[in-house]
PDB file of N, CA and C in Angstrom:
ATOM      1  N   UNK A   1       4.688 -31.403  47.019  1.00  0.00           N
ATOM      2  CA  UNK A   1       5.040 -32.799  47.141  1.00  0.00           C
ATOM      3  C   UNK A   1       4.836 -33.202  48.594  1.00  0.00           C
ATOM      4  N   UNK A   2       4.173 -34.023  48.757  1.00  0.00           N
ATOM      5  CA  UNK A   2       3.883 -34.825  49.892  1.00  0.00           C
ATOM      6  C   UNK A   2       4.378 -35.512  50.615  1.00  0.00           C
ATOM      7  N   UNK A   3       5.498 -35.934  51.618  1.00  0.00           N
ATOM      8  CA  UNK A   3       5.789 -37.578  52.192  1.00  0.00           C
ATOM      9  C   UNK A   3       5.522 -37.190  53.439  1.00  0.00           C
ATOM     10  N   UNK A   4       5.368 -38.027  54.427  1.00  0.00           N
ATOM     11  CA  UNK A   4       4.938 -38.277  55.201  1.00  0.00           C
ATOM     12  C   UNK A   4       6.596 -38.379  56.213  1.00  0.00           C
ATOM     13  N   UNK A   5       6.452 -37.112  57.378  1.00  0.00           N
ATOM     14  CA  UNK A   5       7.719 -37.474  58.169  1.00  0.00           C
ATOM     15  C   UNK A   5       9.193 -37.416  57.086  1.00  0.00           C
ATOM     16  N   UNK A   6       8.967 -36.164  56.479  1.00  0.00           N
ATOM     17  CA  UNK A   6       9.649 -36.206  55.802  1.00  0.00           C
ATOM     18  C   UNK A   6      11.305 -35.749  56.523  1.00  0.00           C
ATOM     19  N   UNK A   7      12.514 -36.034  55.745  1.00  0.00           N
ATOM     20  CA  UNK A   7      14.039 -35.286  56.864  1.00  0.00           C
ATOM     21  C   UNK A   7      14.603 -34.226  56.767  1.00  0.00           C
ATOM     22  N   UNK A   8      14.593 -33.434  57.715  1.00  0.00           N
ATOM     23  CA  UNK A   8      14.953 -32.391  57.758  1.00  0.00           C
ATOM     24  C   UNK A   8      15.982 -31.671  56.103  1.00  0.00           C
ATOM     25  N   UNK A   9      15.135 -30.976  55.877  1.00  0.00           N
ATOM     26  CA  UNK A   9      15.863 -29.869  54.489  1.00  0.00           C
ATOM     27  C   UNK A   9      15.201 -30.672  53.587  1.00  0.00           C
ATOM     28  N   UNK A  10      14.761 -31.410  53.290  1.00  0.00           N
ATOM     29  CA  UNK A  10      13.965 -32.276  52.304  1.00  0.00           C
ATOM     30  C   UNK A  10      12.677 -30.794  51.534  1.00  0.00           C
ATOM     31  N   UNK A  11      11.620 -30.349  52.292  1.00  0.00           N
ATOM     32  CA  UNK A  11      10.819 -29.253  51.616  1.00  0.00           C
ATOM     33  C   UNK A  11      11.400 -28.244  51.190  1.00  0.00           C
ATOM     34  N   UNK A  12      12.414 -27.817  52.267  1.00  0.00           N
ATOM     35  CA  UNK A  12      13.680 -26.451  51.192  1.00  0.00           C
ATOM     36  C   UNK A  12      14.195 -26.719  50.252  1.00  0.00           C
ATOM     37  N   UNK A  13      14.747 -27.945  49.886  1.00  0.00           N
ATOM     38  CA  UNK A  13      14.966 -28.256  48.710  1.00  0.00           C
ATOM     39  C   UNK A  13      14.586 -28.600  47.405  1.00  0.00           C
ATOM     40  N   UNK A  14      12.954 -29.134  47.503  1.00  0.00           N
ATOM     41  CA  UNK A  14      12.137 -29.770  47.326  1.00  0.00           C
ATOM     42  C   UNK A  14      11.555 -27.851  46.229  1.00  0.00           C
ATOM     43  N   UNK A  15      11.083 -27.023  47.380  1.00  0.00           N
ATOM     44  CA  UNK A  15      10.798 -25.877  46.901  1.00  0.00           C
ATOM     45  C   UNK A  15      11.524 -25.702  45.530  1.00  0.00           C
ATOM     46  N   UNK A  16      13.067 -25.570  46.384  1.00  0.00           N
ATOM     47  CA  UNK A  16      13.932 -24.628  44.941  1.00  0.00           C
ATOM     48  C   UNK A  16      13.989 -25.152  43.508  1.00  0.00           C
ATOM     49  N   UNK A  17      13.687 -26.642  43.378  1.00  0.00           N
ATOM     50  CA  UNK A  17      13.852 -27.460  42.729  1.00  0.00           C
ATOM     51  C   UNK A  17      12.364 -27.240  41.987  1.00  0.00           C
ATOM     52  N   UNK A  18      11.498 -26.893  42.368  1.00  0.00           N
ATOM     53  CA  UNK A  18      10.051 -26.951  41.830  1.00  0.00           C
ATOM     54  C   UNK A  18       9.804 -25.382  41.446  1.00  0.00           C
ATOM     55  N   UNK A  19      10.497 -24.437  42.076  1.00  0.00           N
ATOM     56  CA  UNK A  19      10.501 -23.461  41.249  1.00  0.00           C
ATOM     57  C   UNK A  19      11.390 -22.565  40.228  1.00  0.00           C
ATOM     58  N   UNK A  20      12.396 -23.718  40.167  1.00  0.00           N
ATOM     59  CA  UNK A  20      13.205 -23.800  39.771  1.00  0.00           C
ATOM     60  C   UNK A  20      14.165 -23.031  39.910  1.00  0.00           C
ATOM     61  N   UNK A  21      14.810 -22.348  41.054  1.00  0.00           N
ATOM     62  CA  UNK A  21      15.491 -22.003  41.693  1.00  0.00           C
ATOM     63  C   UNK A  21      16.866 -22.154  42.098  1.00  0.00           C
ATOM     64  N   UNK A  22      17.904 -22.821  41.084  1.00  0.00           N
ATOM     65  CA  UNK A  22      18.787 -22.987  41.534  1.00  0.00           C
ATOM     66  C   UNK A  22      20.454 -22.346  40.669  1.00  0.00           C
ATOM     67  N   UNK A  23      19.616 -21.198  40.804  1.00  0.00           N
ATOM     68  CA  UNK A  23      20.979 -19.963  40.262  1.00  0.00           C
ATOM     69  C   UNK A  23      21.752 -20.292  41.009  1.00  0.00           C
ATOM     70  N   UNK A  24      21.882 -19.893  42.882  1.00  0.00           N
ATOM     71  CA  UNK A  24      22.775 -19.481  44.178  1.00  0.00           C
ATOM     72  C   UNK A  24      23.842 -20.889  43.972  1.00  0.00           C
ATOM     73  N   UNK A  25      24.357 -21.162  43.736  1.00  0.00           N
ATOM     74  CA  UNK A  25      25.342 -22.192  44.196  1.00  0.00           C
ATOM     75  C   UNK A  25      25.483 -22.772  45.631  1.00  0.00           C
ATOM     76  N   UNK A  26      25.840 -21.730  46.505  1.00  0.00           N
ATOM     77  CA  UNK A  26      26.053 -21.457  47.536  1.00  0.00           C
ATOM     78  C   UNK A  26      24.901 -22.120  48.284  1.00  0.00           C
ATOM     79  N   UNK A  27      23.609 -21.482  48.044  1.00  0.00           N
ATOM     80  CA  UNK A  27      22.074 -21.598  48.753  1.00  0.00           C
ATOM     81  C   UNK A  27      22.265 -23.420  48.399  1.00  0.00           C
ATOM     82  N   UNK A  28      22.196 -23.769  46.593  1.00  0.00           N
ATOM     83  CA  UNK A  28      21.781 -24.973  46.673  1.00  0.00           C
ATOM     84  C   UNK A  28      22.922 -26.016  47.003  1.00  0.00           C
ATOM     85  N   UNK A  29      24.038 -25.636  47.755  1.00  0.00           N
ATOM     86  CA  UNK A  29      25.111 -26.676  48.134  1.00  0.00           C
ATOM     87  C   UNK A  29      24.583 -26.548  49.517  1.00  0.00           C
ATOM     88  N   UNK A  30      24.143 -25.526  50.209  1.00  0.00           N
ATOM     89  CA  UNK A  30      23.720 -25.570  51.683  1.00  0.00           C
ATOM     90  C   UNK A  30      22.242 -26.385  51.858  1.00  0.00           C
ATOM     91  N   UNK A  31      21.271 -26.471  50.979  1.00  0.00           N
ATOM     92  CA  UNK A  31      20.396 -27.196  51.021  1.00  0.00           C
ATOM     93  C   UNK A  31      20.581 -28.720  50.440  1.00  0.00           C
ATOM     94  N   UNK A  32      21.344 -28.857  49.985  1.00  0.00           N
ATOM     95  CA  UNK A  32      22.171 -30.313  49.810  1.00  0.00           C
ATOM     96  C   UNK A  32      22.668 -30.961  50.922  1.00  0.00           C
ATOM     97  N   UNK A  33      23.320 -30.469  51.411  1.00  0.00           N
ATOM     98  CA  UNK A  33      23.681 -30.584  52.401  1.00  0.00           C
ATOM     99  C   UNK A  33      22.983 -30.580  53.433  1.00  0.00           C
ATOM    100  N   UNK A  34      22.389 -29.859  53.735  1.00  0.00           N
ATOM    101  CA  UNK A  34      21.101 -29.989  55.044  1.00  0.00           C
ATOM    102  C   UNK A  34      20.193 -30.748  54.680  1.00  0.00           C
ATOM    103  N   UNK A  35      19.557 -31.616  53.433  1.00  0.00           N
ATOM    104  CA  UNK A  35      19.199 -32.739  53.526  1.00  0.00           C
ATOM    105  C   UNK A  35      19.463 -34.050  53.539  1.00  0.00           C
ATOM    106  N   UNK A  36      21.341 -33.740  53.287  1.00  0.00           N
ATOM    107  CA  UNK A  36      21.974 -35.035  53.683  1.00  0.00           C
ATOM    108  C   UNK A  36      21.879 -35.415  55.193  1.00  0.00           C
ATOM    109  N   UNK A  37      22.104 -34.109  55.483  1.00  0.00           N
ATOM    110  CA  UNK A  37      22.564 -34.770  57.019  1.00  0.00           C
ATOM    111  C   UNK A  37      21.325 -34.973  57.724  1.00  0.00           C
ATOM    112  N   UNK A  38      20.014 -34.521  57.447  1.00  0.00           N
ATOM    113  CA  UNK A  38      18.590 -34.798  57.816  1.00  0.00           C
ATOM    114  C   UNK A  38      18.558 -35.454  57.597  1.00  0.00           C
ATOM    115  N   UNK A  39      18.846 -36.517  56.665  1.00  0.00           N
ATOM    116  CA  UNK A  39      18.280 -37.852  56.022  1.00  0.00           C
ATOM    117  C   UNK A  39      19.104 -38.817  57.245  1.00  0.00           C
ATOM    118  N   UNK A  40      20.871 -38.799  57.516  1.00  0.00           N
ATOM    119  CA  UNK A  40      21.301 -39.861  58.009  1.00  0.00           C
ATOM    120  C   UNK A  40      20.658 -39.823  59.259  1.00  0.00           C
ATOM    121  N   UNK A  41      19.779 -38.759  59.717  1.00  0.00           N
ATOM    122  CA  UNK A  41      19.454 -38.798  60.692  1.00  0.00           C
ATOM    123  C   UNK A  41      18.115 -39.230  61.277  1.00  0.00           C
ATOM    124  N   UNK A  42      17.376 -38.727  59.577  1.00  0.00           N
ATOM    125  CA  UNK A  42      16.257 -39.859  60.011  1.00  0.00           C
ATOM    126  C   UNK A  42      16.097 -41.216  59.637  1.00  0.00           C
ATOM    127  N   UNK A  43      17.457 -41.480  58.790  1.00  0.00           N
ATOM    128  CA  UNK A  43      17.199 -43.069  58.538  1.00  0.00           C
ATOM    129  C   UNK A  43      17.804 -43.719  60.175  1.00  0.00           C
ATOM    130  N   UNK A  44      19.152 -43.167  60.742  1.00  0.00           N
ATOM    131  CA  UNK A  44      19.298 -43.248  62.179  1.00  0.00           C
ATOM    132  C   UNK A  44      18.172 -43.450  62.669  1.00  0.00           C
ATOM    133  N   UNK A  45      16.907 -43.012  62.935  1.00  0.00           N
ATOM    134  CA  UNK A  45      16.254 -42.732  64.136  1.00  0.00           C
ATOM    135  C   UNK A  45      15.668 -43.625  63.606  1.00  0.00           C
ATOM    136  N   UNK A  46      15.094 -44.214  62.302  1.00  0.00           N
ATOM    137  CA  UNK A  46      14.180 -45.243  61.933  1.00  0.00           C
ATOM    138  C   UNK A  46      14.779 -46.685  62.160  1.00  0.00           C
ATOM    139  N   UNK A  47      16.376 -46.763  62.112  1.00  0.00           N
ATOM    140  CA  UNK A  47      16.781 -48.236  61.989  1.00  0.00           C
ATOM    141  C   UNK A  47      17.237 -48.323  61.119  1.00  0.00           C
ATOM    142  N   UNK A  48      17.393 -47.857  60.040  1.00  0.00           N
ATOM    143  CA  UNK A  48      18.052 -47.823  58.895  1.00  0.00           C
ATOM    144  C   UNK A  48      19.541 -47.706  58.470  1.00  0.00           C
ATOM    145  N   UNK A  49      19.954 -48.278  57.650  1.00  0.00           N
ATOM    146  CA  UNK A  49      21.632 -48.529  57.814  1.00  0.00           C
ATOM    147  C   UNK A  49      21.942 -48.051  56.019  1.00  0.00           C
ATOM    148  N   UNK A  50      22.455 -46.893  56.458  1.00  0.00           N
ATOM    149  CA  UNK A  50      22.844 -46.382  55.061  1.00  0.00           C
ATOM    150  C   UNK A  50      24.214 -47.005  55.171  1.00  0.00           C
ATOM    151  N   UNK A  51      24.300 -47.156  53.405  1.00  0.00           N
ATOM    152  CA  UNK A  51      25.493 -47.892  53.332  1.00  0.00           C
ATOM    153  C   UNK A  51      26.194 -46.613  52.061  1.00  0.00           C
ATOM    154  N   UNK A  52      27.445 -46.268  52.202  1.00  0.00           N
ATOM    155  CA  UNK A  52      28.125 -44.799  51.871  1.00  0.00           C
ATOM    156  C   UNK A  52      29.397 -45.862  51.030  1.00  0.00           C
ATOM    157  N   UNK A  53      30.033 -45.514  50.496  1.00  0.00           N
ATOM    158  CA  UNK A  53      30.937 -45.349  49.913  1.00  0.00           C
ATOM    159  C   UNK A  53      32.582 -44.494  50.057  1.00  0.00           C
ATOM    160  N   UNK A  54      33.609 -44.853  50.569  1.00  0.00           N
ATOM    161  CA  UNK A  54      34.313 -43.745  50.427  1.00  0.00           C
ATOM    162  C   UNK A  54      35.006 -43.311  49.365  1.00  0.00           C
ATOM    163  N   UNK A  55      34.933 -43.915  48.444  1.00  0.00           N
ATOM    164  CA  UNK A  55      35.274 -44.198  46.905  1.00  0.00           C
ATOM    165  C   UNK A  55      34.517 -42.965  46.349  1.00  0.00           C
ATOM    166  N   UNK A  56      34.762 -42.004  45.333  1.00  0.00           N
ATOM    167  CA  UNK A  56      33.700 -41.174  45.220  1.00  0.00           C
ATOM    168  C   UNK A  56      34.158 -40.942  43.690  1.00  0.00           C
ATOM    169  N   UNK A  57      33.335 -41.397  42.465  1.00  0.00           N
ATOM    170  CA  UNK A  57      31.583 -41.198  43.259  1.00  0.00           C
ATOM    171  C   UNK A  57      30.987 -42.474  43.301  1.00  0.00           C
ATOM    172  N   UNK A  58      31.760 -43.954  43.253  1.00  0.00           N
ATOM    173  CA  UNK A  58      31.393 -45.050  43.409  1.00  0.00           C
ATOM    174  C   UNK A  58      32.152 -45.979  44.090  1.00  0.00           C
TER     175      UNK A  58
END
């Protein structure tokens, strides 16, 4: 899968998911996680204003 400037943990995750890889719990809550926080960071760096919720899960 392709994007362009993609955020950090986005291809590790991207992998496990395509090879379907997601026995570890552990592995795929840590790659969840490392593409959350890649993401606020590249929508940060782009200008982008994520809008979150503290209500969960809506």
């Amino acid at each position: 899968m392709m994007l362009p400037d993609p955020p950090q943990g986005f291809h590790f995750l991207v992998d496990l998911v395509l090879k379907g890889d997601l026995r570890d719990a552990s592995t795929l809550v840590c790659a969840c996680d490392t593409l959350w926080r890649g993401l606020v960071n590249w929508a940060r760096e782009r200008g982008y204003n994520l809008i979150t919720s503290e209500k969960i899960p809506f």
